[in-house]
Structure formats: structure tokens, C-alpha cells
N, C-alpha and C. Protein backbone atom coordinates (compact mmCIF):
# COMPACT_ATOMS: atom_id res chain seq x y z
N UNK A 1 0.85 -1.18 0.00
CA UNK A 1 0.00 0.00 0.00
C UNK A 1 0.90 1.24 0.00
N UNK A 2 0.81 2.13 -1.07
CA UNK A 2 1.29 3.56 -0.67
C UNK A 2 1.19 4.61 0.25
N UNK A 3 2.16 4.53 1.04
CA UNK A 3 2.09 5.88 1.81
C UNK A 3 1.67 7.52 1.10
N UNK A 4 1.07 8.32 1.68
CA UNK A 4 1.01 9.53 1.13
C UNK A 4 2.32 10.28 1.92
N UNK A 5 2.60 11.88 1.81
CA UNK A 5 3.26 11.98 2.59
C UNK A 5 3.16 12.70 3.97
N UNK A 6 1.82 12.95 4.16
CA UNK A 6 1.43 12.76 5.76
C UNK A 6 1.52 11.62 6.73
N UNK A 7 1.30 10.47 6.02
CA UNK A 7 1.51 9.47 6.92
C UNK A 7 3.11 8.98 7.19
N UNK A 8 4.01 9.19 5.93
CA UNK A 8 5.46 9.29 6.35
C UNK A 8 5.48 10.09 7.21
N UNK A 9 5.61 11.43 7.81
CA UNK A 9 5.84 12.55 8.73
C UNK A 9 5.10 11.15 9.87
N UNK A 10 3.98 11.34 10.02
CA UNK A 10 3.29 10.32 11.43
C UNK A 10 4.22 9.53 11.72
N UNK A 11 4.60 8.50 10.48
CA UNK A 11 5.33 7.22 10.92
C UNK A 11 6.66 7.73 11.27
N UNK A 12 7.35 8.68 10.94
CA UNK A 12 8.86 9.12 11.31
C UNK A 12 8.49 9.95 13.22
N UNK A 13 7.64 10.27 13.07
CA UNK A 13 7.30 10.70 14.34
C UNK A 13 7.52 9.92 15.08
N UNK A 14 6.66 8.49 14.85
CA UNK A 14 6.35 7.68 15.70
C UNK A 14 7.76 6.78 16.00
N UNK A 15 8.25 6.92 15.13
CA UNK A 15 9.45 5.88 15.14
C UNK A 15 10.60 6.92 16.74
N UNK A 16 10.19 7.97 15.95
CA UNK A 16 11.42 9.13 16.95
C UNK A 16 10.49 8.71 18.52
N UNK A 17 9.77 9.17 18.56
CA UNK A 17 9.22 8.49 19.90
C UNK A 17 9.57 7.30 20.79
N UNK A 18 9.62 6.51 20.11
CA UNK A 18 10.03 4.84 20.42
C UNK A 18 10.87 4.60 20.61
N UNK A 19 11.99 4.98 19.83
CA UNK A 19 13.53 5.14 19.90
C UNK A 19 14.47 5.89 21.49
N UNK A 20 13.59 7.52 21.30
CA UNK A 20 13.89 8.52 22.40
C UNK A 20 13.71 9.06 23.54
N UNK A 21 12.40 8.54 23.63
CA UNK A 21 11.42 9.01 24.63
C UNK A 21 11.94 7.67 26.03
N UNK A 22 12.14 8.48 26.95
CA UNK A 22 12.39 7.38 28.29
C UNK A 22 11.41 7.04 28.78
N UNK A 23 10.65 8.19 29.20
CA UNK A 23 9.41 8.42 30.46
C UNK A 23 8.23 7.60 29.53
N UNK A 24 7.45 6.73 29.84
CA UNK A 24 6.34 6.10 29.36
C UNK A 24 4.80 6.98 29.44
N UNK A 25 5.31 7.67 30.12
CA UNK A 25 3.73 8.94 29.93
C UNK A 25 4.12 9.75 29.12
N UNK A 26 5.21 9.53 29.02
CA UNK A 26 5.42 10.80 28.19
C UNK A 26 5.32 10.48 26.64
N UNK A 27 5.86 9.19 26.20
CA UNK A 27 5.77 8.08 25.18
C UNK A 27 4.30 7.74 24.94
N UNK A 28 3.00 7.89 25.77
CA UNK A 28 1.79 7.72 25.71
C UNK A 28 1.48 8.84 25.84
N UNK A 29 1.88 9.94 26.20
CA UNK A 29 0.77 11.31 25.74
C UNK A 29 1.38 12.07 24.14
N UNK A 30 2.74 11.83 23.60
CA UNK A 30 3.52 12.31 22.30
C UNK A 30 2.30 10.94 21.20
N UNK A 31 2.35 9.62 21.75
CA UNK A 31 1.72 9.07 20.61
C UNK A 31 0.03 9.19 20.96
N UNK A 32 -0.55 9.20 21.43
CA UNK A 32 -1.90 9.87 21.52
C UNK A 32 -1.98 11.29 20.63
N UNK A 33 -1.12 12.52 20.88
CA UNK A 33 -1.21 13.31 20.14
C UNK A 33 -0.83 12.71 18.66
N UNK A 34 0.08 12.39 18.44
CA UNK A 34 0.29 11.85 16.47
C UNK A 34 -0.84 11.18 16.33
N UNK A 35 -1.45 10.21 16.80
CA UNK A 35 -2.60 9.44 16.68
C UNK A 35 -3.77 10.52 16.31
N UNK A 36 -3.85 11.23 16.90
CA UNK A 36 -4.83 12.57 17.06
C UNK A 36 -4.54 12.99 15.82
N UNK A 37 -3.70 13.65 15.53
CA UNK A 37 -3.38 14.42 14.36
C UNK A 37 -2.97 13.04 13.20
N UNK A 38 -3.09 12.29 12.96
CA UNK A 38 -3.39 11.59 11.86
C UNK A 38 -4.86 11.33 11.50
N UNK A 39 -5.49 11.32 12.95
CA UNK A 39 -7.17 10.93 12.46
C UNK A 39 -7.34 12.47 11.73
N UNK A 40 -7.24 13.74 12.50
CA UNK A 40 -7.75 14.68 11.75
C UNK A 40 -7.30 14.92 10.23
N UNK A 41 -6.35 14.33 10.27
CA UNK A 41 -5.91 14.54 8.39
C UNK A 41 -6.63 13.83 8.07
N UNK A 42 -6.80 12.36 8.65
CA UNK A 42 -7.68 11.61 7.30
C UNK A 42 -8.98 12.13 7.44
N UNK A 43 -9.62 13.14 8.71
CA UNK A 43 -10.73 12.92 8.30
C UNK A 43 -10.81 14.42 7.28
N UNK A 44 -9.94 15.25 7.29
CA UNK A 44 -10.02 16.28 6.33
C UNK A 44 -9.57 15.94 4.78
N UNK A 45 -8.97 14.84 4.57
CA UNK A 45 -9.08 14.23 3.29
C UNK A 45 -10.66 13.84 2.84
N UNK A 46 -11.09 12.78 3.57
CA UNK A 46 -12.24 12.62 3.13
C UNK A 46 -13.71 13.48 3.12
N UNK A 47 -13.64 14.64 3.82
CA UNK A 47 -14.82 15.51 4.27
C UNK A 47 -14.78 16.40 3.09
N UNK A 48 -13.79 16.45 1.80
CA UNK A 48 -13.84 17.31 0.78
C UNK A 48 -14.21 16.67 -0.23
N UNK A 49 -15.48 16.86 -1.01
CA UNK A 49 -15.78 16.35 -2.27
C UNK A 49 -15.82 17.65 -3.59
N UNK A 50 -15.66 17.81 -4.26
CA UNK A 50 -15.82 18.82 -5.53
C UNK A 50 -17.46 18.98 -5.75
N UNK A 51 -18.58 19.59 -4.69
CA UNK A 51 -19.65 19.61 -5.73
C UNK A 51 -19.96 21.50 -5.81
N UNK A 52 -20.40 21.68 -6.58
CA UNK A 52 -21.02 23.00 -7.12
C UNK A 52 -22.02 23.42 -6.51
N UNK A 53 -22.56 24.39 -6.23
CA UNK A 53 -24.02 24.61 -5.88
C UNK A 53 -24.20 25.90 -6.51
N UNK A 54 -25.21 25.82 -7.22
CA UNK A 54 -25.86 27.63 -7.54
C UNK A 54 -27.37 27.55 -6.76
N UNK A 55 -27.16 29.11 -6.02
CA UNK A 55 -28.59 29.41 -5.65
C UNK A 55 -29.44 29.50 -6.49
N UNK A 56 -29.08 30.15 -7.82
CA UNK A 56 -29.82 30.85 -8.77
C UNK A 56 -30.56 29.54 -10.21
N UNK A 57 -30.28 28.73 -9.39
CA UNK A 57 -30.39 27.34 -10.49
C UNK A 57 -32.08 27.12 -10.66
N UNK A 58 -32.47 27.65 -9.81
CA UNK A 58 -34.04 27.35 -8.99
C UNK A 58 -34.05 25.25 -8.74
N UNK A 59 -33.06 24.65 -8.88
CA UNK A 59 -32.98 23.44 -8.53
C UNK A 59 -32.75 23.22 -7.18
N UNK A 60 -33.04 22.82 -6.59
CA UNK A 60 -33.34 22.28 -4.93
C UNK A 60 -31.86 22.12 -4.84
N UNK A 61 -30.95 22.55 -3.61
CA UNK A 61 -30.02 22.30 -3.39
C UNK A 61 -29.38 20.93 -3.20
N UNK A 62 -30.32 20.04 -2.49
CA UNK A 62 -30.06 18.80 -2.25
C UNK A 62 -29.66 18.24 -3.82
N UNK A 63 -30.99 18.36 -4.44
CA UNK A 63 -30.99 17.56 -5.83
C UNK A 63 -29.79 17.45 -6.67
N UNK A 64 -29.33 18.91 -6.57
CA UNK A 64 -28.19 19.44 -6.96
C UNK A 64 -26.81 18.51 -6.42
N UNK A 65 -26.70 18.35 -4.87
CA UNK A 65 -25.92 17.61 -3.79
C UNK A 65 -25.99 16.07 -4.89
N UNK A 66 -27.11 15.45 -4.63
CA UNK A 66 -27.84 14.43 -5.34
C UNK A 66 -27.37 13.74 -6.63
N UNK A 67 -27.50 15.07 -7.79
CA UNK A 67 -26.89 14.68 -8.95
C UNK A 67 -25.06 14.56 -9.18
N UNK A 68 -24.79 15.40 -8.93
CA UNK A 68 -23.63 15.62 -8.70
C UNK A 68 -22.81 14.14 -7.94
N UNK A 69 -23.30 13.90 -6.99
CA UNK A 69 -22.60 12.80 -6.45
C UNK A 69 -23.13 11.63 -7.41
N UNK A 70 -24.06 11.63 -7.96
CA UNK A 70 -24.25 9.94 -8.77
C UNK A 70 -23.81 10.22 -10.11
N UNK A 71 -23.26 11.61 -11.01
CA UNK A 71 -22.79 11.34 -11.54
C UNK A 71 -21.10 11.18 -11.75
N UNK A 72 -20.49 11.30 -10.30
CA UNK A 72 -19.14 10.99 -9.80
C UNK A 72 -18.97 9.61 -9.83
N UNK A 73 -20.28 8.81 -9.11
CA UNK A 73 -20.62 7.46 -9.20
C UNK A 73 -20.46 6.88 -10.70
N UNK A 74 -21.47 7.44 -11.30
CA UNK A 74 -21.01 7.15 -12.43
C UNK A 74 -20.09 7.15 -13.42
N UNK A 75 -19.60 8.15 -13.15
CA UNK A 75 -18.06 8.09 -14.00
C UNK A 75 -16.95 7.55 -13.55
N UNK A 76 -17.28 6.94 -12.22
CA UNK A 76 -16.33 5.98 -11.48
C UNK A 76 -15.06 6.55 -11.02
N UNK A 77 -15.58 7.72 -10.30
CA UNK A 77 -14.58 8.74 -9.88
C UNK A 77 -15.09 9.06 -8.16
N UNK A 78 -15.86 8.22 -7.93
CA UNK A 78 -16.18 7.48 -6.57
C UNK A 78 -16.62 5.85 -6.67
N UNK A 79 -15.83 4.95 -6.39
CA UNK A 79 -15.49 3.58 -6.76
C UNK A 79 -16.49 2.78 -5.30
N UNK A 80 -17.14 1.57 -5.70
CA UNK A 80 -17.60 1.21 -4.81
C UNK A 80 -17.21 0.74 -3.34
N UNK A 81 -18.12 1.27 -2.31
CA UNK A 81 -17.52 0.82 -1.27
C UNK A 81 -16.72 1.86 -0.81
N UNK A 82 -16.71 2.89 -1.20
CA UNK A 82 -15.69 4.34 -0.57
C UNK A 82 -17.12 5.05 0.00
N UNK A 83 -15.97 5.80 1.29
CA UNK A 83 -16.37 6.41 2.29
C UNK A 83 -16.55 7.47 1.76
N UNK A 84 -18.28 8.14 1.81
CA UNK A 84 -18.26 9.69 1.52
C UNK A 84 -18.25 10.30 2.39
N UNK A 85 -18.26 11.42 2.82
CA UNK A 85 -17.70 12.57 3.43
C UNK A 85 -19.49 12.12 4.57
N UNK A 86 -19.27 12.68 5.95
CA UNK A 86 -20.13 12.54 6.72
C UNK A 86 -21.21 13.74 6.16
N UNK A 87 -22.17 13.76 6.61
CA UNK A 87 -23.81 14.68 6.39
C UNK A 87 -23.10 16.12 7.35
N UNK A 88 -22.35 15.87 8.07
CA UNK A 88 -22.15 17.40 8.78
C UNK A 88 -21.09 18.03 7.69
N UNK A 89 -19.85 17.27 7.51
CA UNK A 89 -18.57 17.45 7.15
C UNK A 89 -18.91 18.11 5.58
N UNK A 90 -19.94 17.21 4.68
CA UNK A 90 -20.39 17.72 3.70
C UNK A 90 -21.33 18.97 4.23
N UNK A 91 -21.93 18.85 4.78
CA UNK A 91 -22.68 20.11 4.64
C UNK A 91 -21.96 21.44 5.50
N UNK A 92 -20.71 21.17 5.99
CA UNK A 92 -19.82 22.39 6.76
C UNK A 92 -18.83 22.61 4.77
N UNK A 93 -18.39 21.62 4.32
CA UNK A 93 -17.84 21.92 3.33
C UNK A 93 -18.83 23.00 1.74
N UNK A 94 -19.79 22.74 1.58
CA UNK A 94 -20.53 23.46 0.96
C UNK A 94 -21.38 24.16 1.15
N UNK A 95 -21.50 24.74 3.02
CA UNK A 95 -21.99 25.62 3.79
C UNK A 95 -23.29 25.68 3.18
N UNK A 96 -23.84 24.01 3.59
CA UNK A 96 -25.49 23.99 3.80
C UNK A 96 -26.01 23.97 4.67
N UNK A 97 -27.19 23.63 4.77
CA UNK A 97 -28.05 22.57 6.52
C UNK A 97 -27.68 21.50 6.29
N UNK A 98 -27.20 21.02 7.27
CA UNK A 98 -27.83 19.29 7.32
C UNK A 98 -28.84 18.89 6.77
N UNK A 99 -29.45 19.32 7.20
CA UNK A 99 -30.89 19.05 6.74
C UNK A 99 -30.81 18.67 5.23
N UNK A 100 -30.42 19.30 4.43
CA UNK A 100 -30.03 19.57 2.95
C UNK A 100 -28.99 17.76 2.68
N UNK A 101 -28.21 17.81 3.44
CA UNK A 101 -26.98 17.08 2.99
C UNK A 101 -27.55 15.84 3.02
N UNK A 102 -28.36 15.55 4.39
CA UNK A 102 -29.43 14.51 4.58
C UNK A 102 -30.15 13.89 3.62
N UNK A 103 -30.88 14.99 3.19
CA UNK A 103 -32.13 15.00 1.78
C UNK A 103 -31.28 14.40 0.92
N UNK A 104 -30.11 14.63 0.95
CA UNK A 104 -29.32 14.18 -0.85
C UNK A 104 -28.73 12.70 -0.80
N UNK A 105 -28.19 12.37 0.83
CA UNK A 105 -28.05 11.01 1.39
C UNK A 105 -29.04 9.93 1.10
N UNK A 106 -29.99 10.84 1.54
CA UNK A 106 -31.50 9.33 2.00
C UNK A 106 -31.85 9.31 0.42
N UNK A 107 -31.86 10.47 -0.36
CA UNK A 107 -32.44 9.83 -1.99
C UNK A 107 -31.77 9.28 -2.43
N UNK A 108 -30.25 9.55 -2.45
CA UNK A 108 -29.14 8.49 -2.92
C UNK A 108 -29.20 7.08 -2.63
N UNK A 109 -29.30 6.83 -1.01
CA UNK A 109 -30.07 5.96 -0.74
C UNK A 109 -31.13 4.87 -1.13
N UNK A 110 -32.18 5.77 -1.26
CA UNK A 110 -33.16 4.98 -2.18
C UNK A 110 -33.60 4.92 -3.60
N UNK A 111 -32.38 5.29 -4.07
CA UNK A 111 -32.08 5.33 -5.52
C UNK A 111 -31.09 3.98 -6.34
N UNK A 112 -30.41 3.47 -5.00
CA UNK A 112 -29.60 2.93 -4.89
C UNK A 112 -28.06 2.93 -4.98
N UNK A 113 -27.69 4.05 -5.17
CA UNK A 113 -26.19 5.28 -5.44
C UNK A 113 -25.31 4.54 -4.29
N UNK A 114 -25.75 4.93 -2.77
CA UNK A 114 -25.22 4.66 -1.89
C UNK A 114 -25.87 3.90 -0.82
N UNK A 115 -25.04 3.21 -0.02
CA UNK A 115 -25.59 2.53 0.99
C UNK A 115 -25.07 3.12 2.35
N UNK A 116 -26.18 2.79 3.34
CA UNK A 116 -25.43 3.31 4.68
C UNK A 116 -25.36 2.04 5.52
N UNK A 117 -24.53 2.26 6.28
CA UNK A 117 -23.91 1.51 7.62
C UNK A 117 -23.95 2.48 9.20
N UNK A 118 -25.35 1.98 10.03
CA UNK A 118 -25.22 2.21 10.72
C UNK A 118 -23.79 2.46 11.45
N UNK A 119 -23.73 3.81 12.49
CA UNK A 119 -22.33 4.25 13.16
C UNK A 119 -21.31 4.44 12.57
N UNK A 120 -21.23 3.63 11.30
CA UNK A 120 -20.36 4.72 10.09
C UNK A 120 -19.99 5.03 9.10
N UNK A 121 -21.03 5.38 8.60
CA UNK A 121 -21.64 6.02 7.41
C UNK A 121 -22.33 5.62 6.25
N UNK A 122 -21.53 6.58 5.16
CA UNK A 122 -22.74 6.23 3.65
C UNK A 122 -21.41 6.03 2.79
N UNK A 123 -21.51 4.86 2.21
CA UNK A 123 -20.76 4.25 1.01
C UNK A 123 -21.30 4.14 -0.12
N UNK A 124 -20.39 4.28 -1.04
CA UNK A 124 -20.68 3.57 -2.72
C UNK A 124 -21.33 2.41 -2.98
N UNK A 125 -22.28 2.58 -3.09
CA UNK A 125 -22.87 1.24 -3.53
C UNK A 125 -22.27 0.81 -4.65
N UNK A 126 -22.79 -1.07 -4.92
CA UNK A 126 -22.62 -1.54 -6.27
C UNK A 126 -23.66 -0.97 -6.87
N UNK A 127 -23.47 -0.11 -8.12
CA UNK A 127 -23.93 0.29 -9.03
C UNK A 127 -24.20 -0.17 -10.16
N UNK A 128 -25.14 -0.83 -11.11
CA UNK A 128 -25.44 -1.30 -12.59
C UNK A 128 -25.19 0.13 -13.30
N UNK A 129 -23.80 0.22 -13.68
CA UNK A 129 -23.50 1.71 -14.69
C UNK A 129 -24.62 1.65 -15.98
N UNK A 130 -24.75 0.42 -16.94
CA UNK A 130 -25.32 -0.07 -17.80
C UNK A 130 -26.75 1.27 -17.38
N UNK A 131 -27.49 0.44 -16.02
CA UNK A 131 -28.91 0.66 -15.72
C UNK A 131 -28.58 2.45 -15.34
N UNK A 132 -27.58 2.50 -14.87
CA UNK A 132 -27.87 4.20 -14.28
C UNK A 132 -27.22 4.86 -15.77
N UNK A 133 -26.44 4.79 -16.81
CA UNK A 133 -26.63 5.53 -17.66
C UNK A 133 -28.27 5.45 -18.38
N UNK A 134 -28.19 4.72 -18.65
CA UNK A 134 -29.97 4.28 -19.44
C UNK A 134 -30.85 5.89 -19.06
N UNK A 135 -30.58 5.18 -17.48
CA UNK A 135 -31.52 6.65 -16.56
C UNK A 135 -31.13 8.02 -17.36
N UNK A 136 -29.96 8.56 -17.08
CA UNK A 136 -29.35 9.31 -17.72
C UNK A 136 -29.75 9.76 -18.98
N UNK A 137 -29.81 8.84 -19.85
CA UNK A 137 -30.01 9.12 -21.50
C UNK A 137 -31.66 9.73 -21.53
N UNK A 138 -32.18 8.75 -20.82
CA UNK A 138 -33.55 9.44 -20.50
C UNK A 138 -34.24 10.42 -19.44
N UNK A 139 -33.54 10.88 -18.65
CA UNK A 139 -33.64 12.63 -18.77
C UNK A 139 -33.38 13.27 -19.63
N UNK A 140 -31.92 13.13 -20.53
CA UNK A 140 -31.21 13.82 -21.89
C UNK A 140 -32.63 14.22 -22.41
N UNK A 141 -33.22 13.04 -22.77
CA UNK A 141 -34.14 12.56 -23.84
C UNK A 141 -35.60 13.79 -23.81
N UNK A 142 -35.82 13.45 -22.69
CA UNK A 142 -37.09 14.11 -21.94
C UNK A 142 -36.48 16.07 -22.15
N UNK A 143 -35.75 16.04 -21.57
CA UNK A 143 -34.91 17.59 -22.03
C UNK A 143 -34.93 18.10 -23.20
N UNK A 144 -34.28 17.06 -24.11
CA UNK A 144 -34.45 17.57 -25.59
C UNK A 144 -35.58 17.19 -26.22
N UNK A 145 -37.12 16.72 -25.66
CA UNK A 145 -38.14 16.84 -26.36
C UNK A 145 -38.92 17.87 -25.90
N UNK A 146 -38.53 18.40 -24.27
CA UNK A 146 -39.06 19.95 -24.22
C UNK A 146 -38.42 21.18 -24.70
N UNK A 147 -36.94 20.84 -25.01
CA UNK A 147 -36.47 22.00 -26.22
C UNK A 147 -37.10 21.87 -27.69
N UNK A 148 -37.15 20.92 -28.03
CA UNK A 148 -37.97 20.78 -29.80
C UNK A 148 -39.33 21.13 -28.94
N UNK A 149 -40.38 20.73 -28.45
CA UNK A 149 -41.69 21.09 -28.75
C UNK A 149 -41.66 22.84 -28.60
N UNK A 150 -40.71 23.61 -27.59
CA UNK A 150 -40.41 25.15 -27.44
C UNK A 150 -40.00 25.59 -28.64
N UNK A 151 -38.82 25.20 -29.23
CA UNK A 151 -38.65 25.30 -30.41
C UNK A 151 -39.73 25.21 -31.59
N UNK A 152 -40.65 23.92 -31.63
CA UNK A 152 -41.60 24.18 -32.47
C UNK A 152 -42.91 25.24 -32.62
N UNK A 153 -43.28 25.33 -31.02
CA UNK A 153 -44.02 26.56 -30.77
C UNK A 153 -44.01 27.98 -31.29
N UNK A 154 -42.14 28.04 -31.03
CA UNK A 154 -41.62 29.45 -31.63
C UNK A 154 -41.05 29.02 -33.37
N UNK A 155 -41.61 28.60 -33.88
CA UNK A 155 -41.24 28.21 -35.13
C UNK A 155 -39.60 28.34 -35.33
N UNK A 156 -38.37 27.54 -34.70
CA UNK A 156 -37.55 27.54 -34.46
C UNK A 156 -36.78 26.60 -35.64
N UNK A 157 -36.48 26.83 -36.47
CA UNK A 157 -36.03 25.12 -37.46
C UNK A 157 -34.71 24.45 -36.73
N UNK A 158 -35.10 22.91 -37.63
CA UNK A 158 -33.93 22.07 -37.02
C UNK A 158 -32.68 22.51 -37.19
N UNK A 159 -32.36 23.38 -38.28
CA UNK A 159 -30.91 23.68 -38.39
C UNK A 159 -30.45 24.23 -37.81
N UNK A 160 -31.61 25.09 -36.82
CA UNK A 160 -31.11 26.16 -35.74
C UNK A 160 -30.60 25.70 -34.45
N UNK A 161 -31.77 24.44 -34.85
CA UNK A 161 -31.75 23.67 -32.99
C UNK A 161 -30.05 23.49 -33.49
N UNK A 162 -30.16 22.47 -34.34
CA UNK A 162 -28.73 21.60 -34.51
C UNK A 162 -27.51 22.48 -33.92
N UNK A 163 -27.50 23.79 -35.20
CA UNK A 163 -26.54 24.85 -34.48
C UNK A 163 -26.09 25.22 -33.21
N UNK A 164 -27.22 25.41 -32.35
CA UNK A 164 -27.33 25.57 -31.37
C UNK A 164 -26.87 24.85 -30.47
N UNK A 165 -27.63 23.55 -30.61
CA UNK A 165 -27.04 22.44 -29.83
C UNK A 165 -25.10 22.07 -30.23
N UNK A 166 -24.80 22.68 -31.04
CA UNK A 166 -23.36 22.27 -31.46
C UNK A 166 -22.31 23.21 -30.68
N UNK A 167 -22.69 24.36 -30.46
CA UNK A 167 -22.36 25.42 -29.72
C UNK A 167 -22.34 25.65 -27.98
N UNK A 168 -23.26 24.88 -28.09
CA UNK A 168 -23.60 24.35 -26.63
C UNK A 168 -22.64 23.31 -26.34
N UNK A 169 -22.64 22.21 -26.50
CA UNK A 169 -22.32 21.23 -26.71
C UNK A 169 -20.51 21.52 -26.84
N UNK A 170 -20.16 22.19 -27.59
CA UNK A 170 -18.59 22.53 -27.12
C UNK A 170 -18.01 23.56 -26.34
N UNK A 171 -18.93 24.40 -25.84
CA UNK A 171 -18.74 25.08 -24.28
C UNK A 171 -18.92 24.94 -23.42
N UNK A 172 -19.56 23.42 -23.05
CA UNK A 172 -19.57 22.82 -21.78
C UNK A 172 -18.59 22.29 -21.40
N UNK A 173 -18.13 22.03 -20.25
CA UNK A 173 -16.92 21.09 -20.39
C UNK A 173 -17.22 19.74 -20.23
């Protein structure tokens, strides 16, 4: 397994301890503190995820929380069985409510995205990528038949949509 290089610094700590230290309280209060300060790194590794939020989206923040994480899932840039960030930790990191971070947990949840484990926490579920793109294609789908029927309303032609959509389509990232 690879070390990162926080846990080298811990382990060189720990080694200097063992080696130097005479007094045994003193050897048990130096490794209690490294112990301490290794949990808080890992848990500030994992309490950071990349999601976005716009107020101005008129999309429910959660949903937002929601999509965002299943399509990380899906692109397999959260792998099954990994630890997501706790409901506080996420919601101190994208300065929501709980309440909010919750909402995006429990639908993930019963969506099947993630699973929880009582006392500690919410993991990656096994995912059918196959079945959750499908899903995917059909929102796309549903999207671009309420842009054509808007489009047809406003007598909009296909060459425009097409255009349009081509323009779009390479300024997204």
C-alpha cells in the first residue's frame, strides 16, 4: 500500500518516539497526540468532495448535492464501497443545513447510489452503470423533447436547434 506523505511525517514521528522518549507517559501522551493528528488529516481528506451549488439554479439544493454525487458514481470517480464525506462534514464543506446534505443522502439511498452503515456512514454502492446511464439518457431525452416542442411553438427550425445544440455542446466542459 502507498504511503502519502502525511503518513510518512506520522510514521517518522512515531518511530522518533520509540527510539527517544524514556518516560512512558510521556511516550503515551507524544503518541496519543500523532494518533490525534493523523485521524484529523484523514478525516479532512475525506470531508472534501468537488460539488457545485448555484442558488440561482431554482434546482433544490439537495438535488443538486444528489446529482452531482451519482454522476461521480457514475463516471467511477467514486469507486464502490468508498467512504463519503459525513452529512455534517459535507454540509460544513458546501456551507449547507444538514438538513439539505441529509435530503441528498437518504435519496441516494433509495435510488440505490449509496448505501449506509449504521455508526459509520454512507458508502458507494454496487452500481449497474449499464442501468444508471440508461436513466441518464432518458432525462437527456425528456430535455431535448421539451427543447424541440419550445422550439416548435416558436417556429424555431432544425438547423437552428442543430446549431445551437453544437455550440452548446462545445462550451460545456
Amino acid at each position: 500500500m502507498k504511503k502519502n506523505y502525511n503518513e510518512n511525517i506520522m510514521l517518522a514521528y512515531l518511530i522518533e518516539i520509540l527510539q527517544y522518549k524514556k518516560n512512558t507517559k510521556e511516550k503515551e501522551y507524544l503518541l496519543t497526540y500523532v494518533y490525534i493528528l493523523y485521524i484529523i488529516d484523514i478525516y479532512k481528506e475525506r470531508s472534501t468532495m468537488e460539488i457545485i451549488i448555484s442558488n440561482s439554479s431554482g434546482v433544490p439544493i439537495y438535488e443538486q448535492i444528489k446529482e452531482q454525487i451519482k454522476m461521480k458514481i457514475i463516471a467511477n470517480e467514486l469507486k464502490e464501497n468508498e467512504l463519503l464525506p459525513s452529512i455534517r462534514a459535507l454540509a460544513r464543506d458546501l456551507r449547507c443545513s444538514v438538513i439539505t446534505t441529509k435530503n441528498a443522502y437518504e435519496e441516494l439511498v433509495k435510488e440505490g447510489y449509496v448505501k449506509t452503515i449504521p455508526a459509520k456512514g454512507f458508502y458507494v454502492a454496487k452500481v449497474n452503470i449499464d442501468i444508471a446511464l440508461e436513466e441518464q439518457m432518458n432525462k437527456i431525452e425528456e430535455l431535448l423533447e421539451k427543447a424541440i416542442n419550445l422550439a416548435k411553438i416558436n417556429n424555431v427550425s432544425r438547423k437552428t436547434i442543430n446549431e445551437m445544440l453544437d455550440i452548446l455542446y462545445k462550451e460545456c466542459k
